[in-house]
C-alpha atoms as a PDB file:
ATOM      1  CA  UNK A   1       9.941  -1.207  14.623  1.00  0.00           C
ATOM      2  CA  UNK A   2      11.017  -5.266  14.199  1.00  0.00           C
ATOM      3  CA  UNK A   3      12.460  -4.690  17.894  1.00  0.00           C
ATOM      4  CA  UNK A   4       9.286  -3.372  19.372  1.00  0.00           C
ATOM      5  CA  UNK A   5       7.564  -5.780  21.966  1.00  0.00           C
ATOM      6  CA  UNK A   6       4.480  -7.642  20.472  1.00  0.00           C
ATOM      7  CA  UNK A   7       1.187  -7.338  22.672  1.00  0.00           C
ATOM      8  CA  UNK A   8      -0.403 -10.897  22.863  1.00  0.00           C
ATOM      9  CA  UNK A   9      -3.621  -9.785  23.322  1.00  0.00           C
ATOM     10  CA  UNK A  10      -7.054 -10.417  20.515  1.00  0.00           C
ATOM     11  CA  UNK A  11      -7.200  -6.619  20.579  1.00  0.00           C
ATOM     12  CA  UNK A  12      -3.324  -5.951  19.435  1.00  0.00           C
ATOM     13  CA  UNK A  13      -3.172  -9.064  17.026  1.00  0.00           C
ATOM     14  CA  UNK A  14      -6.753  -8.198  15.186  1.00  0.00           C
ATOM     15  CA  UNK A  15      -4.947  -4.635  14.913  1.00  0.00           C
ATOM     16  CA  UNK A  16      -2.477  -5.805  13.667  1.00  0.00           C
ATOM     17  CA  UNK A  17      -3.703  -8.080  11.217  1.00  0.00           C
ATOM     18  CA  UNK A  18      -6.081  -5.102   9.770  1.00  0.00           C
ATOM     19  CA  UNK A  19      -3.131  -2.776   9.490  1.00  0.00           C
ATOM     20  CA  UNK A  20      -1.237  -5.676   7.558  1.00  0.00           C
ATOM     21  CA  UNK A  21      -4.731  -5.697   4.950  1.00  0.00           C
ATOM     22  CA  UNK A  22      -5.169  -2.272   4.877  1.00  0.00           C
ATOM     23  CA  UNK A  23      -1.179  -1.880   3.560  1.00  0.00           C
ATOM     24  CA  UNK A  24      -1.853  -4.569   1.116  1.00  0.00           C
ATOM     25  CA  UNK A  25      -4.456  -2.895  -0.538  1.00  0.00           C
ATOM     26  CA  UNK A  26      -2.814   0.690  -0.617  1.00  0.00           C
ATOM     27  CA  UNK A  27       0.143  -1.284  -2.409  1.00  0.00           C
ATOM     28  CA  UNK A  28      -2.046  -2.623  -5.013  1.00  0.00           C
ATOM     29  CA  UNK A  29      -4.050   0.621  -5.615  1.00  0.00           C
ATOM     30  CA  UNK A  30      -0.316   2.470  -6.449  1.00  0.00           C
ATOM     31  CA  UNK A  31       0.782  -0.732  -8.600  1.00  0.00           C
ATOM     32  CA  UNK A  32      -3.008   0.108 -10.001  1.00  0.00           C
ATOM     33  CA  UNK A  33      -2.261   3.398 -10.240  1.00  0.00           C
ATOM     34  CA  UNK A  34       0.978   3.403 -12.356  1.00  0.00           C
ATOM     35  CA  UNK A  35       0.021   2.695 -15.571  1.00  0.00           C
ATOM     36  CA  UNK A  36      -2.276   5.438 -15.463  1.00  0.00           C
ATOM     37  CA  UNK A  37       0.160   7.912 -14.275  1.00  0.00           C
ATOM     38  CA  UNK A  38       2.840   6.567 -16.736  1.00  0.00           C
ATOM     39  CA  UNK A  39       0.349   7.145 -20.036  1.00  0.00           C
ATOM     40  CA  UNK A  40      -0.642  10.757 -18.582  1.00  0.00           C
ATOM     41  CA  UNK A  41       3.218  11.454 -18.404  1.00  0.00           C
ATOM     42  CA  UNK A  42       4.114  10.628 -21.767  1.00  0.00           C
ATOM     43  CA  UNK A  43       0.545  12.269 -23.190  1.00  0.00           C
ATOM     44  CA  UNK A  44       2.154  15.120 -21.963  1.00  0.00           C
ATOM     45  CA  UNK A  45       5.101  15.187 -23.281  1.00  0.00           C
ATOM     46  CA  UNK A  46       4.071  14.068 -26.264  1.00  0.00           C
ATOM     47  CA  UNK A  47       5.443  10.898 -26.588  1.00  0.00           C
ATOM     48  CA  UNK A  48       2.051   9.423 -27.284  1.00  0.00           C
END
């Protein structure tokens, strides 16, 4: 994808820049998310 040819037009780079946000915040809802899944894991085991 790095090799790909970048558009220079408002349309393309505001895409862009929205796509780059949008990935940011799905990363931070999993790193969110972790700790929760992590507890529920060892709940279930028992481990807690």
């Amino acid at each position: 994808m790095e090799n790909e040819k970048k558009c220079p037009c408002p349309h393309c780079e505001a895409r862009e820049a929205e796509e780059a946000q949008n990935e940011e915040l799905n990363f931070a809802v999993l790193v969110a998310l972790v700790p929760v899944l992590t507890i529920t894991l060892f709940n279930t085991v028992g481990l807690l």
